[in-house]
Every structure is written in C-alpha cells, then in structure tokens.
N, C-alpha and C. Protein backbone atom coordinates (compact mmCIF):
# COMPACT_ATOMS: atom_id res chain seq x y z
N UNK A 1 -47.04 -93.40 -7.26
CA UNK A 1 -46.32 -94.40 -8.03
C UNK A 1 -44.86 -93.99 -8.10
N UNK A 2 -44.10 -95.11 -8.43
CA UNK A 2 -42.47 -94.54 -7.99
C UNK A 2 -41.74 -94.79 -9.83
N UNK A 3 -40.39 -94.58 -9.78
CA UNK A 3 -40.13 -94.18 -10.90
C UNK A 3 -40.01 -95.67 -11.16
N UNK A 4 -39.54 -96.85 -10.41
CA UNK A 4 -39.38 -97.79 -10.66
C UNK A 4 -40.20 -99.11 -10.14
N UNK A 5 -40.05 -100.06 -10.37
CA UNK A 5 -40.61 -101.32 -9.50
C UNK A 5 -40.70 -101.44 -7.84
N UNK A 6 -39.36 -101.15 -7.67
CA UNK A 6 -39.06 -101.10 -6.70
C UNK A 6 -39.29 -99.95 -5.62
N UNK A 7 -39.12 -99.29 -6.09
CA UNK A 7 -39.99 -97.76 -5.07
C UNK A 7 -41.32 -97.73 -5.34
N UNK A 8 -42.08 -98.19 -6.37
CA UNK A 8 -43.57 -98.46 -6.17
C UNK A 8 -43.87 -99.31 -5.18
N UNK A 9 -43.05 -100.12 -5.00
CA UNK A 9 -43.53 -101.20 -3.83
C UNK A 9 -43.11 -100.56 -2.38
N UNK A 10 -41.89 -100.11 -2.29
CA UNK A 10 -41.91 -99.27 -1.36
C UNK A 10 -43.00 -98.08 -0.73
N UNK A 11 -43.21 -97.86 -1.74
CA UNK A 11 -44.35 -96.32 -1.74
C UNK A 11 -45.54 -97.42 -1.42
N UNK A 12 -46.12 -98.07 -1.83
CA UNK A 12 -46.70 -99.22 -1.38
C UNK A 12 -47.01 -99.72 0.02
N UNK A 13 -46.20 -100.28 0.55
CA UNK A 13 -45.35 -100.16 1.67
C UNK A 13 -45.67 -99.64 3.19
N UNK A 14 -44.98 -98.63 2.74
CA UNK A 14 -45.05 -96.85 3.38
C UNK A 14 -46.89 -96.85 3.74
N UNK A 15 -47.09 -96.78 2.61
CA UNK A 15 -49.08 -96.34 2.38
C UNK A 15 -49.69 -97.19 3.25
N UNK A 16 -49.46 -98.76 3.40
CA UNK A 16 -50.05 -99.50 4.13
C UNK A 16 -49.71 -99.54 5.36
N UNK A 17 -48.92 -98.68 5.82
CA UNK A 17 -47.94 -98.87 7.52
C UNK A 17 -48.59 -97.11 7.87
N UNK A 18 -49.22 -96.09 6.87
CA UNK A 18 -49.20 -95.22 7.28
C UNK A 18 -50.67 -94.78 8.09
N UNK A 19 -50.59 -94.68 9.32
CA UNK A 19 -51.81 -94.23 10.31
C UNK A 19 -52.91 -93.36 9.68
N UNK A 20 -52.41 -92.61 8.88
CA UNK A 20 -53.28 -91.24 8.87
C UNK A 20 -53.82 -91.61 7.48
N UNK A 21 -53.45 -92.21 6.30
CA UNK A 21 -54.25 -92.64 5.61
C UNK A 21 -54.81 -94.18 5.67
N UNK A 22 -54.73 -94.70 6.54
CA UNK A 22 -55.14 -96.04 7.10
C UNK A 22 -56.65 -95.86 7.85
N UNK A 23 -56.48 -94.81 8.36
CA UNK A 23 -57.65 -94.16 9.39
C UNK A 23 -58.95 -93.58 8.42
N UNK A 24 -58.06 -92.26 7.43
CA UNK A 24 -58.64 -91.90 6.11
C UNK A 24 -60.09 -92.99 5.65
N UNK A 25 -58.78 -93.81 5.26
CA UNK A 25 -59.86 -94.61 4.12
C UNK A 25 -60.62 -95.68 4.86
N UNK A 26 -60.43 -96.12 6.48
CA UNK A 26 -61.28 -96.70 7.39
C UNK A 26 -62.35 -95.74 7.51
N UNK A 27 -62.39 -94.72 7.10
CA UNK A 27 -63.88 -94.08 7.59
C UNK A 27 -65.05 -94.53 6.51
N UNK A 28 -64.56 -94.17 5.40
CA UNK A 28 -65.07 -94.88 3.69
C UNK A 28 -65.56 -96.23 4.22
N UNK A 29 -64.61 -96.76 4.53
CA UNK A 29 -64.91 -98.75 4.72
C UNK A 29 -65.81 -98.93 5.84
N UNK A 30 -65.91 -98.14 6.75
CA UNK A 30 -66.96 -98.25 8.03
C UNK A 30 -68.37 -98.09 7.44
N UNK A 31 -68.46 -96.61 6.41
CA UNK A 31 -69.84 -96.34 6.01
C UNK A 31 -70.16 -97.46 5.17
N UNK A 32 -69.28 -97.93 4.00
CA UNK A 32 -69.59 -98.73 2.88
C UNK A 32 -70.28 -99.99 4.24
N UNK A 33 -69.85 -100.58 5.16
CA UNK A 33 -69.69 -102.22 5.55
C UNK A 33 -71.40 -101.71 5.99
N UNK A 34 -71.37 -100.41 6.98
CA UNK A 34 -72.71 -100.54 7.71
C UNK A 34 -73.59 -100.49 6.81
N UNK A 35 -73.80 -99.90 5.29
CA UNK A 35 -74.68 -100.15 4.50
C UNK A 35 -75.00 -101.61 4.13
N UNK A 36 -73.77 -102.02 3.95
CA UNK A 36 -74.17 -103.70 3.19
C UNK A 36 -75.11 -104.23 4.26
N UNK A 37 -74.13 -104.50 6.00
CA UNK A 37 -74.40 -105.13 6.59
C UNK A 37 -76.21 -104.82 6.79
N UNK A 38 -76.57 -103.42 6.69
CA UNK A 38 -78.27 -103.16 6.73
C UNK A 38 -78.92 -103.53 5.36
N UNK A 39 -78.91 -103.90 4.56
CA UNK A 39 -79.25 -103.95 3.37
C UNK A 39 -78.97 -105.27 2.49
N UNK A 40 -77.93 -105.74 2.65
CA UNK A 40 -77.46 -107.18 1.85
C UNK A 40 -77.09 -108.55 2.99
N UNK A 41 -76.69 -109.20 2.42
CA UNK A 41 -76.31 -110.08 2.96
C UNK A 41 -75.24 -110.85 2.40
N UNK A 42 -74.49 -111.58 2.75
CA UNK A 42 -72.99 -112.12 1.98
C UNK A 42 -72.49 -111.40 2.10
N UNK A 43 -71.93 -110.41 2.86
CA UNK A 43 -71.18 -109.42 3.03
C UNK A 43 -69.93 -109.46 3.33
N UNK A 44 -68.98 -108.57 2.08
CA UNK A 44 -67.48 -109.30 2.55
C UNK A 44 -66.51 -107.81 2.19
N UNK A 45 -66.61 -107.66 3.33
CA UNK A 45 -65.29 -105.94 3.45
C UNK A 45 -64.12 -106.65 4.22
N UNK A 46 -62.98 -107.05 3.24
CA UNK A 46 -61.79 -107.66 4.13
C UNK A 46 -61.27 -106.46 5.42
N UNK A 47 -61.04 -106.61 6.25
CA UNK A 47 -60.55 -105.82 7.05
C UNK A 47 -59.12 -105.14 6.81
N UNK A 48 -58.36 -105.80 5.87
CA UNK A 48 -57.00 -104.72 5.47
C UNK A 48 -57.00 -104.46 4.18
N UNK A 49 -56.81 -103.70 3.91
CA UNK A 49 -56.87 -102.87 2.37
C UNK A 49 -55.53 -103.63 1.63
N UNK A 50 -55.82 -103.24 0.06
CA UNK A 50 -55.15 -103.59 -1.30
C UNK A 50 -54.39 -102.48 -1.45
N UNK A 51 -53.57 -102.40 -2.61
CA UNK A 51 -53.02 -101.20 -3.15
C UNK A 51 -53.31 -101.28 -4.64
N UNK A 52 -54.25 -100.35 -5.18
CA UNK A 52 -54.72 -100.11 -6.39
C UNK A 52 -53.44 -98.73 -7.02
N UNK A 53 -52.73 -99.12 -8.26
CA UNK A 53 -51.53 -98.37 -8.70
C UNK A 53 -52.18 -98.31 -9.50
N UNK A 54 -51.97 -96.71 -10.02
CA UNK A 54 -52.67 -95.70 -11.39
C UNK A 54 -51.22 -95.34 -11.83
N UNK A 55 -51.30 -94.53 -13.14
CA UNK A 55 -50.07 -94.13 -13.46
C UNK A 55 -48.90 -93.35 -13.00
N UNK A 56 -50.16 -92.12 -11.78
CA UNK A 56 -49.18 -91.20 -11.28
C UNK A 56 -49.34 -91.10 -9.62
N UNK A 57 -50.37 -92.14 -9.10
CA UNK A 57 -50.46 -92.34 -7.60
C UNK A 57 -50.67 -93.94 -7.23
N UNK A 58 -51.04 -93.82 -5.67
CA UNK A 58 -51.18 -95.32 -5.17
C UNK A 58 -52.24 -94.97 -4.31
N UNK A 59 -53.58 -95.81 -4.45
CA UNK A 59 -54.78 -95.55 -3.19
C UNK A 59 -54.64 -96.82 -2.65
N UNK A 60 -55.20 -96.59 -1.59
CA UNK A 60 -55.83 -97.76 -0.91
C UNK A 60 -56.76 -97.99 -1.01
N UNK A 61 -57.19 -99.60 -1.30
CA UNK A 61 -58.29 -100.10 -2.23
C UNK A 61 -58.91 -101.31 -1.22
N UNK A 62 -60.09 -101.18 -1.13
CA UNK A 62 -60.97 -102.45 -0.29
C UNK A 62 -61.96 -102.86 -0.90
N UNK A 63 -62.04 -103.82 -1.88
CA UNK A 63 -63.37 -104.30 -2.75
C UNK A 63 -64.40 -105.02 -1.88
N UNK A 64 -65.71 -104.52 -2.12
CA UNK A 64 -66.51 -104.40 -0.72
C UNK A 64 -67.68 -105.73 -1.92
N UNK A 65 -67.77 -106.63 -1.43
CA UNK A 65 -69.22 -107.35 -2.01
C UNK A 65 -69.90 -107.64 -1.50
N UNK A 66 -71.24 -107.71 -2.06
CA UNK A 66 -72.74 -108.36 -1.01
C UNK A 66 -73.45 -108.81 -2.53
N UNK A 67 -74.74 -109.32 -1.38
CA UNK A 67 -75.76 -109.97 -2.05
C UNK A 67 -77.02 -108.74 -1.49
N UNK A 68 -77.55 -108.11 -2.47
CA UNK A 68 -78.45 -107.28 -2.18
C UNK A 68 -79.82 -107.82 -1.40
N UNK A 69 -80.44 -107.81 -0.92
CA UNK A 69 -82.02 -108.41 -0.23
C UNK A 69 -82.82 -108.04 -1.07
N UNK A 70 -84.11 -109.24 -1.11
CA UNK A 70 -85.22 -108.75 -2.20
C UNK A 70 -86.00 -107.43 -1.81
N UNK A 71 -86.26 -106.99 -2.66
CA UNK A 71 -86.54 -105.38 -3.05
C UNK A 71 -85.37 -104.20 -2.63
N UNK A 72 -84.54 -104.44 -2.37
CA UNK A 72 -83.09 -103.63 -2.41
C UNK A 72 -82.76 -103.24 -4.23
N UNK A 73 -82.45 -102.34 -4.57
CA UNK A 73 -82.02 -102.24 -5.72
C UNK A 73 -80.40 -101.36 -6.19
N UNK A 74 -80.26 -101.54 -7.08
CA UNK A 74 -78.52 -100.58 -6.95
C UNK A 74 -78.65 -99.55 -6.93
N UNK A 75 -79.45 -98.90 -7.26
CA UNK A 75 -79.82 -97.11 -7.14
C UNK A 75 -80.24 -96.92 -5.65
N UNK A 76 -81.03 -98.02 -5.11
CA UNK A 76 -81.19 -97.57 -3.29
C UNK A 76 -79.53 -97.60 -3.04
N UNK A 77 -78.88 -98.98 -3.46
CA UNK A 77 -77.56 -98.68 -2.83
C UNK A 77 -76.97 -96.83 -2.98
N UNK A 78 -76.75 -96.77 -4.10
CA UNK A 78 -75.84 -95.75 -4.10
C UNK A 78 -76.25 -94.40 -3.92
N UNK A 79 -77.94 -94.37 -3.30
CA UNK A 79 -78.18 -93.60 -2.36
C UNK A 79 -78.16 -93.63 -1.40
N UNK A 80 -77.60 -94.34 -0.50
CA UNK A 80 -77.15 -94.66 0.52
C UNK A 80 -75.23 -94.76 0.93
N UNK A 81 -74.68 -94.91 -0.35
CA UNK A 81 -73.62 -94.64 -0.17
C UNK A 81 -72.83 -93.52 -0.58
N UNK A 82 -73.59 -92.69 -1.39
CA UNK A 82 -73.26 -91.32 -1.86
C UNK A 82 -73.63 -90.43 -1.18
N UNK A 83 -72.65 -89.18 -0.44
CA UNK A 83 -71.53 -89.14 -0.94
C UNK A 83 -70.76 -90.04 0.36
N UNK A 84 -69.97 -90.68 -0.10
CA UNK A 84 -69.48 -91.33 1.14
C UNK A 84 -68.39 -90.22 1.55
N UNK A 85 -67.62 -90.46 2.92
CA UNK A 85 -67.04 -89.75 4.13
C UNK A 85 -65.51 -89.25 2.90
N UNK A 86 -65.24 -89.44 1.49
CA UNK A 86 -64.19 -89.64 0.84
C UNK A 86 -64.62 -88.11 0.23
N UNK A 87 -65.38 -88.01 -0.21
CA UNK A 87 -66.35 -86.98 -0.73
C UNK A 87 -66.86 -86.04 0.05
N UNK A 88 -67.49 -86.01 1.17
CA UNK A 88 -68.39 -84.78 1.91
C UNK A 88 -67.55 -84.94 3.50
N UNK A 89 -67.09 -86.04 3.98
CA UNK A 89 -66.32 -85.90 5.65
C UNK A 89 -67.36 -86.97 5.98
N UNK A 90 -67.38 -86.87 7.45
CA UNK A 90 -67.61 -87.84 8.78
C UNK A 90 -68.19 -87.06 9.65
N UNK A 91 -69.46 -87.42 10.49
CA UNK A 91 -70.60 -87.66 9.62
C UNK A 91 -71.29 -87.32 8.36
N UNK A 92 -71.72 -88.16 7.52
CA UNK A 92 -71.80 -87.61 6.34
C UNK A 92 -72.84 -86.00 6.18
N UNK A 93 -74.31 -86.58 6.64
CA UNK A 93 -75.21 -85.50 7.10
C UNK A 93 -74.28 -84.23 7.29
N UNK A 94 -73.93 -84.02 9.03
CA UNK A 94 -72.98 -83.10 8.85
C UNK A 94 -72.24 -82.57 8.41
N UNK A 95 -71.51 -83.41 7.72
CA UNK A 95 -70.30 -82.13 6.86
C UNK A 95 -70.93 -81.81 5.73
N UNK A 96 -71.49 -82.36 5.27
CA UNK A 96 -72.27 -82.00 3.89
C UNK A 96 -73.10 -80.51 3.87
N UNK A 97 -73.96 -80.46 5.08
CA UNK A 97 -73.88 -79.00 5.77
C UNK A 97 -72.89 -78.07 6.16
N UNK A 98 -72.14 -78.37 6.54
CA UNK A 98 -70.43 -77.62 6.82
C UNK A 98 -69.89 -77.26 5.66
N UNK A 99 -69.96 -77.91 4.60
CA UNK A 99 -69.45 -77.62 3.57
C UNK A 99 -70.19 -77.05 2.71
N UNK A 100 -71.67 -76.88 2.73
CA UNK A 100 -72.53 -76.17 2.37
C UNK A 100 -72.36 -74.44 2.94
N UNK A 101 -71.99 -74.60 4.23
CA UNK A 101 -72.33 -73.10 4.86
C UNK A 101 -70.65 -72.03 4.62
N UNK A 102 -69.64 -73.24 4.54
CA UNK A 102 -68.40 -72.37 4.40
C UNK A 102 -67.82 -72.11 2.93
N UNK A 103 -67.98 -73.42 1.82
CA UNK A 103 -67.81 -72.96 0.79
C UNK A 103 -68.74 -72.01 0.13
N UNK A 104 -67.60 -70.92 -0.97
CA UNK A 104 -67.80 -70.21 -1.31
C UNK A 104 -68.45 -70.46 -2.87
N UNK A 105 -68.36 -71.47 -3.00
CA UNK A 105 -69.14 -72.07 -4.09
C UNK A 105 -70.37 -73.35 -4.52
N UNK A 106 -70.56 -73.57 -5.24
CA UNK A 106 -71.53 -75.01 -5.32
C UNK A 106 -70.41 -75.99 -5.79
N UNK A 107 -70.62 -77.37 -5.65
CA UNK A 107 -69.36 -77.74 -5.83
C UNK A 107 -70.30 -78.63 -7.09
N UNK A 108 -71.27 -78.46 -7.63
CA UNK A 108 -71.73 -79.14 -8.88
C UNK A 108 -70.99 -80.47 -9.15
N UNK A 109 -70.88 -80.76 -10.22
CA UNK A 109 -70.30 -82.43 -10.74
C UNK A 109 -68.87 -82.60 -9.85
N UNK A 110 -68.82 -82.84 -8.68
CA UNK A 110 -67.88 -83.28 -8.03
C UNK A 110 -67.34 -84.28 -7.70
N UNK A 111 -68.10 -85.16 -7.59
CA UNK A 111 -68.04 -86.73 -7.80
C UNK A 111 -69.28 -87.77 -7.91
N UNK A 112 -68.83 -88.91 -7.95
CA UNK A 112 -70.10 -89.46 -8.04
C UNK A 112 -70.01 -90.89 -8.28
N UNK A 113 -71.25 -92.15 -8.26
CA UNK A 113 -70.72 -93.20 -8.77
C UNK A 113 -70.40 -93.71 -10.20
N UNK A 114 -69.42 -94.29 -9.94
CA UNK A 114 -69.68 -95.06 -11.97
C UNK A 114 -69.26 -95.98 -12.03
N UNK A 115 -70.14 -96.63 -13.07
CA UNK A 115 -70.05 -97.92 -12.93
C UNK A 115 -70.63 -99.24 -13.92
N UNK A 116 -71.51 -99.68 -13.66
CA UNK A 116 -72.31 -100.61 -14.95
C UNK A 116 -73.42 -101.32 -13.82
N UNK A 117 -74.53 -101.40 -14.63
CA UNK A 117 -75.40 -102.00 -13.98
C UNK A 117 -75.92 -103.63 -15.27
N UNK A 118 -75.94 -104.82 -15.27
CA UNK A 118 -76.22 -105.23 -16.12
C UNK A 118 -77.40 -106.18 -15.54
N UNK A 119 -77.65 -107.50 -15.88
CA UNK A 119 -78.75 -108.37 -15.58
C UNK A 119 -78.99 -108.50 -13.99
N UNK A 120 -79.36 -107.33 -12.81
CA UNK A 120 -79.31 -108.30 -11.64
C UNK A 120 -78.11 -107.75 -11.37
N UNK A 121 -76.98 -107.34 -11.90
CA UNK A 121 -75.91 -107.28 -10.86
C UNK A 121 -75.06 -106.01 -11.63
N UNK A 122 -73.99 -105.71 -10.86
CA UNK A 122 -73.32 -104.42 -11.24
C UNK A 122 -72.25 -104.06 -10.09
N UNK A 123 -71.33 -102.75 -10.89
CA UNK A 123 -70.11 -102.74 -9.91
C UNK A 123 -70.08 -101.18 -10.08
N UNK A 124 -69.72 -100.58 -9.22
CA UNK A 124 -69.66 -99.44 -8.90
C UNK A 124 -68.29 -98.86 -7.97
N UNK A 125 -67.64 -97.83 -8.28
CA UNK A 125 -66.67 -97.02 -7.82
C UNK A 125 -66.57 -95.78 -7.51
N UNK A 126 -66.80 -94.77 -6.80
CA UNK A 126 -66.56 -93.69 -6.36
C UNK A 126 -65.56 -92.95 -7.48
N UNK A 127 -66.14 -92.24 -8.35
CA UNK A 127 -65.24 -90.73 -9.02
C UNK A 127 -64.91 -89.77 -8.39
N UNK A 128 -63.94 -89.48 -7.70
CA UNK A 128 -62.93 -88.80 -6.99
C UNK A 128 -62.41 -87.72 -8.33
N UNK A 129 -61.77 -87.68 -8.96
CA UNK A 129 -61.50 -86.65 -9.90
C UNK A 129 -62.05 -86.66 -11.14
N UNK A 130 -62.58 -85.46 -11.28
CA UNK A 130 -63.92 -85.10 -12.02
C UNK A 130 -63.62 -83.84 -12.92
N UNK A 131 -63.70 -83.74 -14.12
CA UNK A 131 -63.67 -82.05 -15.10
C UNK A 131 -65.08 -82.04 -15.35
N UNK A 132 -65.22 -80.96 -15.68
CA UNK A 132 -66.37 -79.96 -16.56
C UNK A 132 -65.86 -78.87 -17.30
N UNK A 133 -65.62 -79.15 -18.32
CA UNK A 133 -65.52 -78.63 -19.94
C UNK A 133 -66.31 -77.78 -20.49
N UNK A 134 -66.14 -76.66 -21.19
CA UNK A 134 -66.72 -75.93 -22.01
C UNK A 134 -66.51 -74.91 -22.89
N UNK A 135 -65.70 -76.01 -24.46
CA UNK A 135 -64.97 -75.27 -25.23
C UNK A 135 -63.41 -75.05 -24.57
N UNK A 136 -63.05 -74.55 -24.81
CA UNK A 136 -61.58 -74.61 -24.44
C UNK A 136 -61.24 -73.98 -22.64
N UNK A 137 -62.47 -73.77 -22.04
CA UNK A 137 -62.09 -73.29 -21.01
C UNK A 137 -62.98 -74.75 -19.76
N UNK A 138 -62.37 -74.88 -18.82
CA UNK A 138 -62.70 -76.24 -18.25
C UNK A 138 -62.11 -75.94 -16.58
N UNK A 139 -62.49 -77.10 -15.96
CA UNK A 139 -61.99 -76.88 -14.66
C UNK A 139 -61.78 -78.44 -14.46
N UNK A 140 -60.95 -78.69 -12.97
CA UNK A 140 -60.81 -79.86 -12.86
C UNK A 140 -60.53 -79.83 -11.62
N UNK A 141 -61.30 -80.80 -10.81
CA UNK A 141 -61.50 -81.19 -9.33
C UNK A 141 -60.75 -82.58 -8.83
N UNK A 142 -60.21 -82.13 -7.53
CA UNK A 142 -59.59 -83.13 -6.78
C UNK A 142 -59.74 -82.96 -5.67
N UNK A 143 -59.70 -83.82 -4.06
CA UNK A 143 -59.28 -83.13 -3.08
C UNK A 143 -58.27 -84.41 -2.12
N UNK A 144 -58.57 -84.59 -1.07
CA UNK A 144 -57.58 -85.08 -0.27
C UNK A 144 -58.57 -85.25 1.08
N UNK A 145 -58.22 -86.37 1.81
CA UNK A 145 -59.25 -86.41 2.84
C UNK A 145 -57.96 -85.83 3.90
N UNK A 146 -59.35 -84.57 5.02
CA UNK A 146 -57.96 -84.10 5.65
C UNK A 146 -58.90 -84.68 6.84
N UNK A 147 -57.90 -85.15 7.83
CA UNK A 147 -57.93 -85.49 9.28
C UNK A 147 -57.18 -84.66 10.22
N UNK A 148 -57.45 -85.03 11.36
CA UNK A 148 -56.42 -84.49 12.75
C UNK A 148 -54.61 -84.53 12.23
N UNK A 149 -54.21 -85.83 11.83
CA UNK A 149 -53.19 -85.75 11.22
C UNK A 149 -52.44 -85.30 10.23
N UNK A 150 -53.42 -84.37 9.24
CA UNK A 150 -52.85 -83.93 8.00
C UNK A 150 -52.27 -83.26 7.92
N UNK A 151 -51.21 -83.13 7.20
CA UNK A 151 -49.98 -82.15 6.82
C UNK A 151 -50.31 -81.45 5.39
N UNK A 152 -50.61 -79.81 5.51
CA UNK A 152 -50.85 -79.06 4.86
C UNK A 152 -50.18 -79.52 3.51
N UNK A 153 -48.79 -79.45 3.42
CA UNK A 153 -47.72 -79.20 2.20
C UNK A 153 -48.36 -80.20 1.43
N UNK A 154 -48.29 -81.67 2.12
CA UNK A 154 -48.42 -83.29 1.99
C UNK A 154 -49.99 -83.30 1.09
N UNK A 155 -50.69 -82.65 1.95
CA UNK A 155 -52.23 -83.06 1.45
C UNK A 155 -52.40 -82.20 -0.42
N UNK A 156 -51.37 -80.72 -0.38
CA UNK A 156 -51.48 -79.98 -1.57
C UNK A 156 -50.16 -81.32 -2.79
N UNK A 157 -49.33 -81.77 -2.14
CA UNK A 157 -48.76 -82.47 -3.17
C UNK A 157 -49.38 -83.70 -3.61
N UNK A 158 -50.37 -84.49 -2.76
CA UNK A 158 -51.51 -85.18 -3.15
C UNK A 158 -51.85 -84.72 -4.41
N UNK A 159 -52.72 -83.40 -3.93
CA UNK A 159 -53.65 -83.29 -4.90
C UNK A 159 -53.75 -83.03 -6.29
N UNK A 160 -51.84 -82.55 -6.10
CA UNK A 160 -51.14 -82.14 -7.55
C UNK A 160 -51.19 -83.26 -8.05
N UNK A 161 -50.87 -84.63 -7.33
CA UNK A 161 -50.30 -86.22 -8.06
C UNK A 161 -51.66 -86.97 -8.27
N UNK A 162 -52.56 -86.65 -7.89
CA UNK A 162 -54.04 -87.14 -8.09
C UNK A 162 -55.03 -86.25 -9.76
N UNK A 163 -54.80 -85.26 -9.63
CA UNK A 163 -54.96 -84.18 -10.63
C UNK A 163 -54.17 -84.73 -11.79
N UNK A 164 -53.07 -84.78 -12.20
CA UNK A 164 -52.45 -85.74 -12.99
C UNK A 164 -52.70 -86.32 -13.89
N UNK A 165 -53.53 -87.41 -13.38
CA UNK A 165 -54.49 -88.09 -13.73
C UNK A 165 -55.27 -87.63 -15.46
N UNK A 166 -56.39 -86.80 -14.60
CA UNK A 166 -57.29 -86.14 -15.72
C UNK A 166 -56.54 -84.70 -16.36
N UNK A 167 -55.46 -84.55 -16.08
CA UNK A 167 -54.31 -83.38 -17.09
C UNK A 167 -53.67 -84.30 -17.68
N UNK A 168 -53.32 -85.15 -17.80
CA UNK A 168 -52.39 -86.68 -18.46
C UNK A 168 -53.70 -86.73 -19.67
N UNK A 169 -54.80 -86.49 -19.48
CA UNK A 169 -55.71 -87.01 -20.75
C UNK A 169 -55.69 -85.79 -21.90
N UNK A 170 -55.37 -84.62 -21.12
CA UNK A 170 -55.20 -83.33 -22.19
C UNK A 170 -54.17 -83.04 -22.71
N UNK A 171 -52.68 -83.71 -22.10
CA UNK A 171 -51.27 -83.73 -23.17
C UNK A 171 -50.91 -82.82 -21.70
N UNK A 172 -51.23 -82.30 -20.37
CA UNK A 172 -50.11 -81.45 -19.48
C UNK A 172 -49.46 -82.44 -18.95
C-alpha cells in the first residue's frame, strides 16, 4: 500500500504488469480452477486477477465461484484445496514432502482455511499470516511464494510488509 491514493494505484499497477508475481499467484488459480472444474459446476475463475488493498500491502486477488455437485460438500472442498501451491509450493504432494525433509521444524498452525459455512453455502479464504500465543511469549508466521524469479532482499521486505499486519493488532 502506498502513502497516498495515488502511489497505491501505482503500486497497484506495477503488481498487475509484474511477471513473477503474476506467475506466483497463477499457480494458486490453476489448483483452485482444476478443483472446481472436477467437482462443481458453474465455474467462474476470471482469468486476470483484482487487487485486494490491506492496510500495509497489496495481493492479488481472484474470487473463484462454483456450484458444488450433489454429494460434494465444503469440507471435501477444502480438502482438496488445502494446502494450496501459496502455502506448501507446486506440486502440492511434493513440496509438502520437501518441506517436510528440509525444515528444521513442524510448521504447526501455519495456515489454513477461514471462513463461514451457513445454509448450503459458504465462503472461504486462505490464512496466510497466522500467530500462536502463549502468555506473553508468541510467534508469528508469514512467508512469500519464491519462484525462479525471486529476489532474495524483495521476498524478505515482503514478508516484513505482510507481518505488519498481525504486529499492527499488538500496538508494533
């Protein structure tokens, strides 16, 4: 997000002309479409992304809808779409193993869906930045999707301006 109107739209802009997060968040939109397209019907993933503005960043945003098929339910969905390529990489299977064998940790409540389920229907979003609390000592998760194109410095100042976010709720 920019300090003003006008450089938000710029930054805006920029985000939608830029290859490497264009590509990014096409991997997300490939897994999300092939689920609907196996599973629902009415299926509508516009092919160019939105710009969703938070207080201290700008994502790229593609609101994905369907009509589920009888005996489909929203919990099959979002086992099927968790963790998407935003969360674990490309192929999902695979990296999810890769990231099993090299990290040095469990990555516990890392993300996940949330959302609302009400009569028949419901909306759901991917939690990308996530805390776990306990008493005054806590942690707080972010990351950055890295590709062939990523720039080290770029991907760590992301994650500072994404982080933000859930430190903006504690007064940093």
């Amino acid at each position: 997000a920019g300090a003003t109107a006008a450089e938000s739209d710029a930054l805006a802009e920029a985000l939608l002309a830029d290859g490497k997060n264009r590509a990014e968040h096409d991997y997300v939109v490939q897994l999300i479409r092939s689920v609907l397209d196996r599973v629902c019907y009415d299926v509508d993933v516009p092919a160019v992304p939105e710009i969703m503005r938070l207080a201290h960043v700008q994502h790229l945003f593609t609101p994905a809808r369907a009509r589920v098929l009888a005996g489909i339910t929203l919990a099959d969905l979002m086992e099927d779409l968790h963790p998407t390529p935003a969360v674990a990489g490309t192929p999902v299977g695979e990296a999810k193993m890769l990231l099993r064998a090299i990290e040095p940790y469990n990555r516990g409540f890392y993300a996940g869906a949330c959302g609302f389920v009400g009569a028949g229907d419901g909306e759901f979003s991917v939690a990308l930045r996530t805390g776990v609390f306990d008493g005054e000592m806590g942690y707080v998760y972010g990351g950055c999707g890295i590709v062939g194109e990523s720039d080290a410095d770029a991907e760590y100042e992301e994650i500072d301006l994404k982080l933000r976010t859930i430190l903006s709720a504690f007064g940093a």
